[in-house]
C-alpha atoms as a PDB file:
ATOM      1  CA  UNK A   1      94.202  75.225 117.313  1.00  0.00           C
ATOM      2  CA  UNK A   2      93.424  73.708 114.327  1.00  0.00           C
ATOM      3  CA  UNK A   3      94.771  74.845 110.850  1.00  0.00           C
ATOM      4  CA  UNK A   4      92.106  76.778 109.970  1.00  0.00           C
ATOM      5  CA  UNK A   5      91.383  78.752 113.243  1.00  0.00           C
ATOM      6  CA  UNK A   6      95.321  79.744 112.598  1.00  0.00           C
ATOM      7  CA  UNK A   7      95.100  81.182 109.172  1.00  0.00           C
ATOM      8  CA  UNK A   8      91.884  83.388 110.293  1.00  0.00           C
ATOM      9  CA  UNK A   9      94.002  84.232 113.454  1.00  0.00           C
ATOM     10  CA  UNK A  10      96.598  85.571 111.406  1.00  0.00           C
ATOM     11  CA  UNK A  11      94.523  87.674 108.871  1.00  0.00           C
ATOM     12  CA  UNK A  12      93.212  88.972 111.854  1.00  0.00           C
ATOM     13  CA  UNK A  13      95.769  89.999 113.576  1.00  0.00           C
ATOM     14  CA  UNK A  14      97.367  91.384 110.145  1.00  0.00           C
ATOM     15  CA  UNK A  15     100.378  89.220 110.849  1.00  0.00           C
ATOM     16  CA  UNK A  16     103.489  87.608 109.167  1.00  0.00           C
ATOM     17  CA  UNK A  17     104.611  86.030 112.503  1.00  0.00           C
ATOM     18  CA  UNK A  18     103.885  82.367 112.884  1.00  0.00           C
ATOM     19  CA  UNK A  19     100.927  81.145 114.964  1.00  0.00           C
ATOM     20  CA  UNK A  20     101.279  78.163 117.315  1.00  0.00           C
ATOM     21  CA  UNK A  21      97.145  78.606 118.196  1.00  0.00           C
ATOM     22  CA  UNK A  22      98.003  78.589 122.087  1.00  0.00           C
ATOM     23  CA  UNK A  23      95.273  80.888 123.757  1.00  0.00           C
ATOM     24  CA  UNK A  24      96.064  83.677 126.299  1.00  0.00           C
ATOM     25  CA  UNK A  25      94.967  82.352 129.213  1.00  0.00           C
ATOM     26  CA  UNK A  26      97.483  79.470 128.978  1.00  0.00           C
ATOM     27  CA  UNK A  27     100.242  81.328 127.837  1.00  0.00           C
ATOM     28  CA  UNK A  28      99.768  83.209 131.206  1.00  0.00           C
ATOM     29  CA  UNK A  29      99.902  80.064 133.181  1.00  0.00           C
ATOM     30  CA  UNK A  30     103.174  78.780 131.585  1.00  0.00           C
ATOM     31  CA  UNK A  31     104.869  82.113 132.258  1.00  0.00           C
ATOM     32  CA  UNK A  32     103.838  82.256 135.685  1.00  0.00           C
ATOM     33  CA  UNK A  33     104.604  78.673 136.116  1.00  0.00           C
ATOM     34  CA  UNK A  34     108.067  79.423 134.716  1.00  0.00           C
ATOM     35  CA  UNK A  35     108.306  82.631 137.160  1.00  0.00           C
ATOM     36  CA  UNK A  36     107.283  80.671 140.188  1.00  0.00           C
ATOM     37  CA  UNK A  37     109.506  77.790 139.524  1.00  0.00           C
ATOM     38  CA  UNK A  38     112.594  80.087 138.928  1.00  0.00           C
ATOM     39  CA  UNK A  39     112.443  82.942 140.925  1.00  0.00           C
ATOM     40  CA  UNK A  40     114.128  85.424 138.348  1.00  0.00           C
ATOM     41  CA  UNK A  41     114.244  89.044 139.235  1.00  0.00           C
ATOM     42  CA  UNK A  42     113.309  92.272 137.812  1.00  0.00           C
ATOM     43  CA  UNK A  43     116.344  92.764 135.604  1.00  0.00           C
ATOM     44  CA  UNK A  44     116.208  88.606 134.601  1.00  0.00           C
ATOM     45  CA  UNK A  45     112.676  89.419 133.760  1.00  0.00           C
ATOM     46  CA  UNK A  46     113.053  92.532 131.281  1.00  0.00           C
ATOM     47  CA  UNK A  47     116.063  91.064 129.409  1.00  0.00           C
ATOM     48  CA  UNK A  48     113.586  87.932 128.894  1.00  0.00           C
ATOM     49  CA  UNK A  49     110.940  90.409 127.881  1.00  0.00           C
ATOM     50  CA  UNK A  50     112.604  91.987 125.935  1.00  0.00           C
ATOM     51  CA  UNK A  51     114.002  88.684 123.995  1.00  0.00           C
ATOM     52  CA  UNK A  52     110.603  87.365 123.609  1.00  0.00           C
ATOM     53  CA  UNK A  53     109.170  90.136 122.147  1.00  0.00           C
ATOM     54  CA  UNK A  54     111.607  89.859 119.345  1.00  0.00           C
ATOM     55  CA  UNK A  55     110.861  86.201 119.163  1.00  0.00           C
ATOM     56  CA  UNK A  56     109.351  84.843 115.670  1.00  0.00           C
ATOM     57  CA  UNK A  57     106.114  83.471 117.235  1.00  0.00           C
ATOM     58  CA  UNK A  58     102.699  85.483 117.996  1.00  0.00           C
ATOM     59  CA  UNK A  59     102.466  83.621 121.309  1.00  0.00           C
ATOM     60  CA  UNK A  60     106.341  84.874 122.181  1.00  0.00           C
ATOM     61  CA  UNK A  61     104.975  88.704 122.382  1.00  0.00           C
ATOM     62  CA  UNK A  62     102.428  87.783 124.351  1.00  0.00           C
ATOM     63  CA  UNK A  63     104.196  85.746 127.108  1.00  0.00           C
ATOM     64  CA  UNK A  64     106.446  89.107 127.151  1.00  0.00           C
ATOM     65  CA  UNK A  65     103.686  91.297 128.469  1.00  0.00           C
ATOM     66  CA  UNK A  66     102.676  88.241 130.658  1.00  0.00           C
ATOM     67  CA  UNK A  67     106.163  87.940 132.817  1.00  0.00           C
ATOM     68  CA  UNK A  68     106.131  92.493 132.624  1.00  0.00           C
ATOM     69  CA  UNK A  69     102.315  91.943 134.623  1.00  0.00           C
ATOM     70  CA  UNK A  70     104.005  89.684 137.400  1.00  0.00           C
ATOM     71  CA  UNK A  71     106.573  92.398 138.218  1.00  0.00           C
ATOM     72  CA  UNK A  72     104.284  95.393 138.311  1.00  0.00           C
ATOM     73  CA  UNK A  73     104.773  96.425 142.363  1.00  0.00           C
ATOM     74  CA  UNK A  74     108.363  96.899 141.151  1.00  0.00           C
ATOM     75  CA  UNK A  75     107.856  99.016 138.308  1.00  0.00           C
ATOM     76  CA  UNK A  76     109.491 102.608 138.841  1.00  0.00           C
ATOM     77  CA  UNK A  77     109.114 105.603 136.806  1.00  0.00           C
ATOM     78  CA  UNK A  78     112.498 104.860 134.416  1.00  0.00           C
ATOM     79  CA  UNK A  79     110.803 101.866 133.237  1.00  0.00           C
ATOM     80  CA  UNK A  80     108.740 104.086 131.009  1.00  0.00           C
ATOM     81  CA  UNK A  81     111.809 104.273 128.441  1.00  0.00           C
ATOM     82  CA  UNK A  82     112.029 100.596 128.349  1.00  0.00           C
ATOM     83  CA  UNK A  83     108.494 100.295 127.733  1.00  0.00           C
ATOM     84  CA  UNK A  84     108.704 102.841 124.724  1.00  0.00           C
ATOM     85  CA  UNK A  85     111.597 100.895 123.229  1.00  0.00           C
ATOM     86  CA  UNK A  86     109.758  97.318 123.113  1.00  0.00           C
ATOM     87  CA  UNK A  87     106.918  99.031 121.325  1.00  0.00           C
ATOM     88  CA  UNK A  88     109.289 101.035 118.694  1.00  0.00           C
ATOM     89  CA  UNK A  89     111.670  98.144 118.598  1.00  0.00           C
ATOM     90  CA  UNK A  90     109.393  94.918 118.441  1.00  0.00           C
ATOM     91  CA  UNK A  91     105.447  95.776 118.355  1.00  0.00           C
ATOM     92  CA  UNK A  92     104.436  94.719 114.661  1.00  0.00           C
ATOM     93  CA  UNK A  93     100.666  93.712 115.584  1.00  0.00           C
ATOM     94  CA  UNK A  94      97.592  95.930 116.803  1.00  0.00           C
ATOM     95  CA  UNK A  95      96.659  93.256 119.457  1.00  0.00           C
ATOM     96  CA  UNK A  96     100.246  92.847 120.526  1.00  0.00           C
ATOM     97  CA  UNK A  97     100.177  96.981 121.243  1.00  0.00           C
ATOM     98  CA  UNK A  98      96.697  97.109 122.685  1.00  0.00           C
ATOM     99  CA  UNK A  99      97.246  94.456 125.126  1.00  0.00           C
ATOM    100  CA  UNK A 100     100.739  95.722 126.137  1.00  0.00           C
ATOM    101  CA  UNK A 101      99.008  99.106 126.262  1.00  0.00           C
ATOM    102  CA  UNK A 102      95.893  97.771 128.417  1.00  0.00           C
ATOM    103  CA  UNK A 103      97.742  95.569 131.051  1.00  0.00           C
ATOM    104  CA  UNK A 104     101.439  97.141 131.733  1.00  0.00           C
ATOM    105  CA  UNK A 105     101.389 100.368 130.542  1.00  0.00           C
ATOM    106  CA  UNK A 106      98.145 101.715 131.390  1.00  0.00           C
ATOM    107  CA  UNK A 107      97.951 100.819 134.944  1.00  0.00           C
ATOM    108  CA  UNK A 108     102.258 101.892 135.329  1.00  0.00           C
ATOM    109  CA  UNK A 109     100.597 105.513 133.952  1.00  0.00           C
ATOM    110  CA  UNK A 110      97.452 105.125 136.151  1.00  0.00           C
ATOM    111  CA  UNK A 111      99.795 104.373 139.738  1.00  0.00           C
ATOM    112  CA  UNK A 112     102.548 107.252 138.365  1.00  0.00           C
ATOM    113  CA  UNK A 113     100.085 110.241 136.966  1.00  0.00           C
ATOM    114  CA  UNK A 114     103.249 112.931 136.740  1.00  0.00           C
ATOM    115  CA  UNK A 115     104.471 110.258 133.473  1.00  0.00           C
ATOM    116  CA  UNK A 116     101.372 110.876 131.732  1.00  0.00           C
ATOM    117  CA  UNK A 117     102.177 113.974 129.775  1.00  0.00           C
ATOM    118  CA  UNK A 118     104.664 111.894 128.042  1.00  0.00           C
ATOM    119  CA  UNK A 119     101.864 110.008 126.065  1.00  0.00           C
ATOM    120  CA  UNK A 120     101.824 113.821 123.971  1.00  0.00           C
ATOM    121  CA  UNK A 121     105.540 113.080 122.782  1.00  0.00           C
ATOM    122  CA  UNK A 122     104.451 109.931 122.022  1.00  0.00           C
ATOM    123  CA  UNK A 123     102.147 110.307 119.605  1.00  0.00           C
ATOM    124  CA  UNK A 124     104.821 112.434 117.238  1.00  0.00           C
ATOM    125  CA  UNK A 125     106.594 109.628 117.627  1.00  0.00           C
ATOM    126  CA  UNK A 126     108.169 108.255 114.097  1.00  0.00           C
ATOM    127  CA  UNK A 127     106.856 104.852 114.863  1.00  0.00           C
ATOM    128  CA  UNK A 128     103.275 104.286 113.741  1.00  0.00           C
ATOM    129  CA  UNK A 129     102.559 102.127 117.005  1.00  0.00           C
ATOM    130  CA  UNK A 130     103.900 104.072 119.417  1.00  0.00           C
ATOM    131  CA  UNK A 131     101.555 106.413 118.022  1.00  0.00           C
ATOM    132  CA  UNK A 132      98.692 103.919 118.418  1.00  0.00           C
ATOM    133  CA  UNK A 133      99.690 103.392 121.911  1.00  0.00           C
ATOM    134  CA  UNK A 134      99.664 107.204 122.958  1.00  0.00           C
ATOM    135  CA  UNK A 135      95.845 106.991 121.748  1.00  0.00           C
ATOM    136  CA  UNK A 136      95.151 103.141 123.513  1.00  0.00           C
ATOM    137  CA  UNK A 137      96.538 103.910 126.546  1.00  0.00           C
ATOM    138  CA  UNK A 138      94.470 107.268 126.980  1.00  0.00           C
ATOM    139  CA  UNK A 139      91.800 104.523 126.769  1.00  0.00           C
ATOM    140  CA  UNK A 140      92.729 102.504 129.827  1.00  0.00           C
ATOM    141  CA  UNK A 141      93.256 105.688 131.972  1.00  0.00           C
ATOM    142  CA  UNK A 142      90.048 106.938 131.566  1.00  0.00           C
ATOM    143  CA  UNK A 143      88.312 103.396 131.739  1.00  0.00           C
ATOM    144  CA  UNK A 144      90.557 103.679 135.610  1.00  0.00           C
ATOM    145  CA  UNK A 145      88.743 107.115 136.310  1.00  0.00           C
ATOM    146  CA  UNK A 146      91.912 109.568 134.516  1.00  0.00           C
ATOM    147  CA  UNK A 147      90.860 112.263 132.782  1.00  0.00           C
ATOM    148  CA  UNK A 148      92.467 115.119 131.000  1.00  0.00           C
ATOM    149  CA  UNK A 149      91.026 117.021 128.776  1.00  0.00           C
ATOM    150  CA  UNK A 150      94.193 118.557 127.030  1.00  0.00           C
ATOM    151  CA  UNK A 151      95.835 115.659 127.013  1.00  0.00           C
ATOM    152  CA  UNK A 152      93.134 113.369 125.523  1.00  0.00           C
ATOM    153  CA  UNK A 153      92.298 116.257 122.812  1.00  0.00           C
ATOM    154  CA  UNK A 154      95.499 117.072 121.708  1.00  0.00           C
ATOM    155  CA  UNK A 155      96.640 113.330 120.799  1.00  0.00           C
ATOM    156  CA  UNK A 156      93.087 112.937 119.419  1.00  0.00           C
ATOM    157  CA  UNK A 157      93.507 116.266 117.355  1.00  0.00           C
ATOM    158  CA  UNK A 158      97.196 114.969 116.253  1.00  0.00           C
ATOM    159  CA  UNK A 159      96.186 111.647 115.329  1.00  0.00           C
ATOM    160  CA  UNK A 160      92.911 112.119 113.162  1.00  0.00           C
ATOM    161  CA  UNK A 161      94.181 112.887 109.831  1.00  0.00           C
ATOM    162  CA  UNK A 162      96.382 110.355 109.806  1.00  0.00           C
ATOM    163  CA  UNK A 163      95.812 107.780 106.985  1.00  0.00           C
ATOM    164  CA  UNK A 164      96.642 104.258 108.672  1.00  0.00           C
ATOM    165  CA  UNK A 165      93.658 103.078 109.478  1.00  0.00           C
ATOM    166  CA  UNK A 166      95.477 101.375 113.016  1.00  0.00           C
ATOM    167  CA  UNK A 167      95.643 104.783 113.801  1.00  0.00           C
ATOM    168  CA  UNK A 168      92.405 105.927 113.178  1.00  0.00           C
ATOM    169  CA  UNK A 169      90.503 103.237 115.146  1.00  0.00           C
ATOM    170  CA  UNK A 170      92.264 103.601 117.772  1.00  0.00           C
ATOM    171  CA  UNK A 171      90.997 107.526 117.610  1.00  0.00           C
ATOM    172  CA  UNK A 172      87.713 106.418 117.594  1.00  0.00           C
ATOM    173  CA  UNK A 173      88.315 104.076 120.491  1.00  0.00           C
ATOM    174  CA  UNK A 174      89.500 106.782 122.347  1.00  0.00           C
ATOM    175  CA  UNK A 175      86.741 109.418 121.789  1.00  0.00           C
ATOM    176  CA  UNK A 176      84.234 106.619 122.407  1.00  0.00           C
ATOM    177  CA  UNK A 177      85.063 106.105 125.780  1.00  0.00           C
ATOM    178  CA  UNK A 178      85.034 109.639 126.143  1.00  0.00           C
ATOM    179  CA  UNK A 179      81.644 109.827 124.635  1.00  0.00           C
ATOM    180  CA  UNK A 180      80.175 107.087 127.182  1.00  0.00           C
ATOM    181  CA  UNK A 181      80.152 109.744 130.135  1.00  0.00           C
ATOM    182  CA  UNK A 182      80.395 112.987 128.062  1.00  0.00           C
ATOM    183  CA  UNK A 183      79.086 112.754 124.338  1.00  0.00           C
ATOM    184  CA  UNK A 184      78.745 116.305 123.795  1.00  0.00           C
ATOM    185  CA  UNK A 185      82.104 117.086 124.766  1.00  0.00           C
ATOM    186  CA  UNK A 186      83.030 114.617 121.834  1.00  0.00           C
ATOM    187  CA  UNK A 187      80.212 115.539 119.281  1.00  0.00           C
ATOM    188  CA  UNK A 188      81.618 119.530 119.844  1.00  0.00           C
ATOM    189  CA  UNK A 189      85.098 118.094 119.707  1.00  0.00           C
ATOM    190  CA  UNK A 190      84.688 116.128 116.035  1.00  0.00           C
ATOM    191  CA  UNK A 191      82.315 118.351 114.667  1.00  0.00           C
ATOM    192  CA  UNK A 192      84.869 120.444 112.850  1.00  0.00           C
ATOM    193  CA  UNK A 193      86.315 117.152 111.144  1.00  0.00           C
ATOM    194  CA  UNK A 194      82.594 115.821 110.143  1.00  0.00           C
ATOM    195  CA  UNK A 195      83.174 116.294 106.687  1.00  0.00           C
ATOM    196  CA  UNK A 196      87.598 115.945 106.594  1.00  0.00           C
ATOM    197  CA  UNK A 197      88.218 112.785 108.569  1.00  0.00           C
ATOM    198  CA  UNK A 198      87.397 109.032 107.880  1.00  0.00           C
ATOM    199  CA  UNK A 199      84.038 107.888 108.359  1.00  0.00           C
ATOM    200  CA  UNK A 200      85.598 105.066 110.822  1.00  0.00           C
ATOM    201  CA  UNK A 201      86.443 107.398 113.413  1.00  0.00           C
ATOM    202  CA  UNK A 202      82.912 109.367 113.642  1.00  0.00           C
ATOM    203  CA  UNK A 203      81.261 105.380 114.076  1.00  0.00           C
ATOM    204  CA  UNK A 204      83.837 104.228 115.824  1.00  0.00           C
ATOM    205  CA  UNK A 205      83.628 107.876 118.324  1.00  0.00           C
ATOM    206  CA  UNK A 206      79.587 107.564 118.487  1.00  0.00           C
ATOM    207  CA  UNK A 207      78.708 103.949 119.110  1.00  0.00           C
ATOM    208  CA  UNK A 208      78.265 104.156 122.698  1.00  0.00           C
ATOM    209  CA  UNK A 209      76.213 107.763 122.092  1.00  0.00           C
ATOM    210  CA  UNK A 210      72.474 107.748 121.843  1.00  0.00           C
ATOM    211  CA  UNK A 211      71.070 107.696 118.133  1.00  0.00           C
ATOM    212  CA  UNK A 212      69.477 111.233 118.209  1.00  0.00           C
ATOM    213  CA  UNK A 213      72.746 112.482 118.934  1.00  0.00           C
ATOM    214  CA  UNK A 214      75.395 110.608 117.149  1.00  0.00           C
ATOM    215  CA  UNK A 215      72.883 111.719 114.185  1.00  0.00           C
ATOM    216  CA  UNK A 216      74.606 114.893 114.439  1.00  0.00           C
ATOM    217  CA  UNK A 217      77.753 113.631 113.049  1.00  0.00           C
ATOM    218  CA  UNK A 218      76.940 110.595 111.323  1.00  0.00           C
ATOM    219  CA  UNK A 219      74.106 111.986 108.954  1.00  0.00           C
END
């Protein structure tokens, strides 16, 4: 990637780590290139994960989540912990936490339902992205056909007067794919906040919601 790709990579990503421009897609292959070539096991695998998610480099964090994806059919309900200590310990990017969030921990949630409820103590949680990732991963549930409307409220509720604005986009992610299938629901829900929360989260809530409606709130 040339220099200046990296520098607008980096002000994206709101990052101090350093940048070696590899894309995704490749990063994948080498991990699974490693995997397949070494046959580690579950416990090889987290203790890597773990190690690379503290590494210095962007790409390090995301070859983490990459090796976590290739042992997901051995993934058991205690792994939920470790999961919550990588992103308290180690997450430091919103794109490191969203993807983590989108492609380990939301399906693990999605295949184990009874962990879900957890996601509530999560977003008290002291750490600002393990807050985020209480909201993000309410995202990728209901994008898998979860719903709950206690548990999606009551994060959304705890998380919308919070200043960050990581935070707050994420509670407009959530609400937004809420508001695909049942805008009312969400209009009736933020309604009370129209005139105490950020105007991020009301655009962020209503951009998939028709223009009559999303009126309501945004006018």
């Amino acid at each position: 990637m040339a220099p200046e790709r990296i520098k607008w990579a980096r002000k994206i990503l709101v990052t101090d780590k350093h940048i070696r421009g590899l894309k995704i897609p490749l990063v994948g292959q080498v991990v699974k290139q490693v995997f397949t070539k070494n046959k580690i096991t579950k416990a090889v695998a987290f203790q890597v994960t773990e190690e690379l998610f503290a590494g210095p480099c962007y790409e390090d964090s995301i070859a983490g989540y990459k090796l976590l994806e290739l042992f997901k059919s051995e993934f058991v309900p205690a792994d939920l912990k470790f999961f919550h200590k990588l992103i308290s310990k180690y997450v430091s990017e919103w794109a490191h936490c969203d993807s983590f969030c989108l492609n380990v921990i939301g399906p693990f949630l999605f295949k184990n339902q009874k962990l879900i409820p957890q996601l509530l103590t999560w977003s008290k949680d002291q750490k600002m992205w393990v807050r985020r990732a209480s909201a993000v991963c309410t995202t990728k549930l209901m994008n898998l056909g979860w719903f709950d409307n206690k548990i999606v409220y009551t994060i959304a509720r705890r998380l919308i007067n919070e200043p960050d604005n990581f935070i707050q986009k994420a509670v407009g992610w959530q609400l937004k794919v809420r508001g695909k299938t049942q805008p009312d629901e969400v209009i009736n829900f933020l309604l009370p906040y129209k005139d105490k929360v950020p105007r991020l989260i009301l655009r962020y809530a209503m951009e998939k919601v028709s223009n009559g409606k999303k009126d309501i709130l945004l006018k």
